[in-house]
Protein backbone atom coordinates (compact mmCIF):
# COMPACT_ATOMS: atom_id res chain seq x y z
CA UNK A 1 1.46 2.13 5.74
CA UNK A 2 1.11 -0.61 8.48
CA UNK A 3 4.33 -2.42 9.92
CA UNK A 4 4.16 -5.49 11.72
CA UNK A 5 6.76 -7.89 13.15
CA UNK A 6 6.40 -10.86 15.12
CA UNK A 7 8.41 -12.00 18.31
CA UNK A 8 11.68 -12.73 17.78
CA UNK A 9 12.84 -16.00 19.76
CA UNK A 10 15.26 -14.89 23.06
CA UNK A 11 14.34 -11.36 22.34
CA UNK A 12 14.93 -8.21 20.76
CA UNK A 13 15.44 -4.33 20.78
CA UNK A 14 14.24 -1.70 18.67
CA UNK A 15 14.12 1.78 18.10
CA UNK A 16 10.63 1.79 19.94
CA UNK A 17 10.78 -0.88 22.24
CA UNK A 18 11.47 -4.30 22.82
CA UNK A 19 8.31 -6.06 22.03
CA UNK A 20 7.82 -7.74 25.50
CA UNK A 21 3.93 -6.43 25.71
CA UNK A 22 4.77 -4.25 28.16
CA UNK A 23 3.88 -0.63 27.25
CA UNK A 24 5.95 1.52 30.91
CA UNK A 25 9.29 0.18 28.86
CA UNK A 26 8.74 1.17 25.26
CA UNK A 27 9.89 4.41 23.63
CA UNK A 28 6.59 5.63 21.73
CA UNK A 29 7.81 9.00 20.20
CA UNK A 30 11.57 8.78 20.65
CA UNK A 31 13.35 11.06 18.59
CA UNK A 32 16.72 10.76 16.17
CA UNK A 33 19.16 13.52 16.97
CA UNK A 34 20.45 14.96 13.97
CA UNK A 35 24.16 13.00 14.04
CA UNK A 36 22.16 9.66 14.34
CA UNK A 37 20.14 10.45 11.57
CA UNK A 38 20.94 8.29 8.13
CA UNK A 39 18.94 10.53 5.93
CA UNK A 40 21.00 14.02 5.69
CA UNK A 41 19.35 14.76 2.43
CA UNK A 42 15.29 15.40 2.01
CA UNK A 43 13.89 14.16 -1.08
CA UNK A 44 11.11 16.70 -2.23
CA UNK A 45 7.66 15.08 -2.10
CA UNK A 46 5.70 14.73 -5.26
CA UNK A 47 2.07 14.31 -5.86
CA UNK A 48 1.60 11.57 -8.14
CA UNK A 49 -1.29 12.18 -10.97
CA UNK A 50 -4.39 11.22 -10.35
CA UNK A 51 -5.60 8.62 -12.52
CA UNK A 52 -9.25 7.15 -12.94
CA UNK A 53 -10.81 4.49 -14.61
CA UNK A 54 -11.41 6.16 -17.66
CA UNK A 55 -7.65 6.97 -18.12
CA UNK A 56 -6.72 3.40 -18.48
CA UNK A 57 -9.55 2.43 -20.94
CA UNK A 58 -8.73 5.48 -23.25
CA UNK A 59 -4.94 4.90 -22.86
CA UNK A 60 -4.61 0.81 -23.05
CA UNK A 61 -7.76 -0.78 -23.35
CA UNK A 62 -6.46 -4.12 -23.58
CA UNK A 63 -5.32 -4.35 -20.25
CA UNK A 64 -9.18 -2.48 -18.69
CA UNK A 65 -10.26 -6.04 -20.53
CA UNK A 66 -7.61 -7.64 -18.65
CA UNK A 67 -8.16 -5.96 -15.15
CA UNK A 68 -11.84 -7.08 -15.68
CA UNK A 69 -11.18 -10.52 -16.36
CA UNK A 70 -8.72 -10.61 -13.58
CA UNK A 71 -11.18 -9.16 -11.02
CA UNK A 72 -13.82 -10.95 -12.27
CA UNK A 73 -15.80 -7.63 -12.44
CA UNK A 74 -18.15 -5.66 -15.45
CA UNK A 75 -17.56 -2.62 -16.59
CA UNK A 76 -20.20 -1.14 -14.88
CA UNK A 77 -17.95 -2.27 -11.64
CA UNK A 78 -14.81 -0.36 -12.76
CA UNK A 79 -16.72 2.71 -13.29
CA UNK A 80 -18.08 2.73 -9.40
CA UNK A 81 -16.23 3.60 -6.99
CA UNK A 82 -18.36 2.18 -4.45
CA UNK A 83 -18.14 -0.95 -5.72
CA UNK A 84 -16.06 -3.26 -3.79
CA UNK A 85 -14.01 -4.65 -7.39
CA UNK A 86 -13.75 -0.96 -8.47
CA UNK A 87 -10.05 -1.00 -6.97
CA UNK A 88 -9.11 -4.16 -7.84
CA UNK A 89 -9.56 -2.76 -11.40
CA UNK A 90 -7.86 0.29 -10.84
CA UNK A 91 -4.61 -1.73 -8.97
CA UNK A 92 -4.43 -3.40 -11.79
CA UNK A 93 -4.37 -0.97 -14.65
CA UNK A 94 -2.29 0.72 -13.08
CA UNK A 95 -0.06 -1.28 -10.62
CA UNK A 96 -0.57 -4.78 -12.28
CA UNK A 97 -2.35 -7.76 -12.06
CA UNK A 98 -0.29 -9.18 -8.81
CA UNK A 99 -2.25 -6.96 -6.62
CA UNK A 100 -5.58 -8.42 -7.82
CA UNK A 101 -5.02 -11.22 -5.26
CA UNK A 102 -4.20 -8.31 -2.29
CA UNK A 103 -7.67 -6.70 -2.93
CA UNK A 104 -9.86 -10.16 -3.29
CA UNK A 105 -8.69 -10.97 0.27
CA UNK A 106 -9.50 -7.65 1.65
């Protein structure tokens, strides 16, 4: 996960600095003590399934036809994972077509 912000106009103040460019006054690595801290609870983390290619054209095969279109990519794309449409296939068998336009500007 990447987060970026831009400059806000007169300022501003965060948790890790204030985003003047100057690194001496940011707080890299600042802690939350536990009273400060919104999240009292821990939500267990769970490994989501893997899935491949082959799970979405045995499982809905109209939409594989659909990723391909959308990617603009052959089958013998979506079964290669070194081939640079390979995840747009994937995203969007699996995540939906909206991300096809994410992974063509990669």
């Amino acid at each position: 996960v990447r987060i970026t912000m831009t400059p806000r106009v007169g300022g501003q103040e965060g948790d890790c600095g204030n985003f003047d460019g100057e690194p001496s006054n940011d707080r890299a690595g600042l802690a939350v003590s536990g009273n400060e801290c919104l999240f009292h609870h821990l939500t267990p983390v769970r490994p989501s399934p893997d899935h491949d290619i082959s799970e979405c054209i045995r499982k809905d095969p109209t939409k594989y036809h659909m990723a391909l279109r959308t990617c603009h990519a052959t089958d013998e794309d979506a079964k290669d994972s070194s081939s640079p449409k390979y995840g747009c296939v994937f995203d969007v068998c699996f995540a939906g077509p909206q991300y096809a336009a994410q992974d063509a500007a990669m």
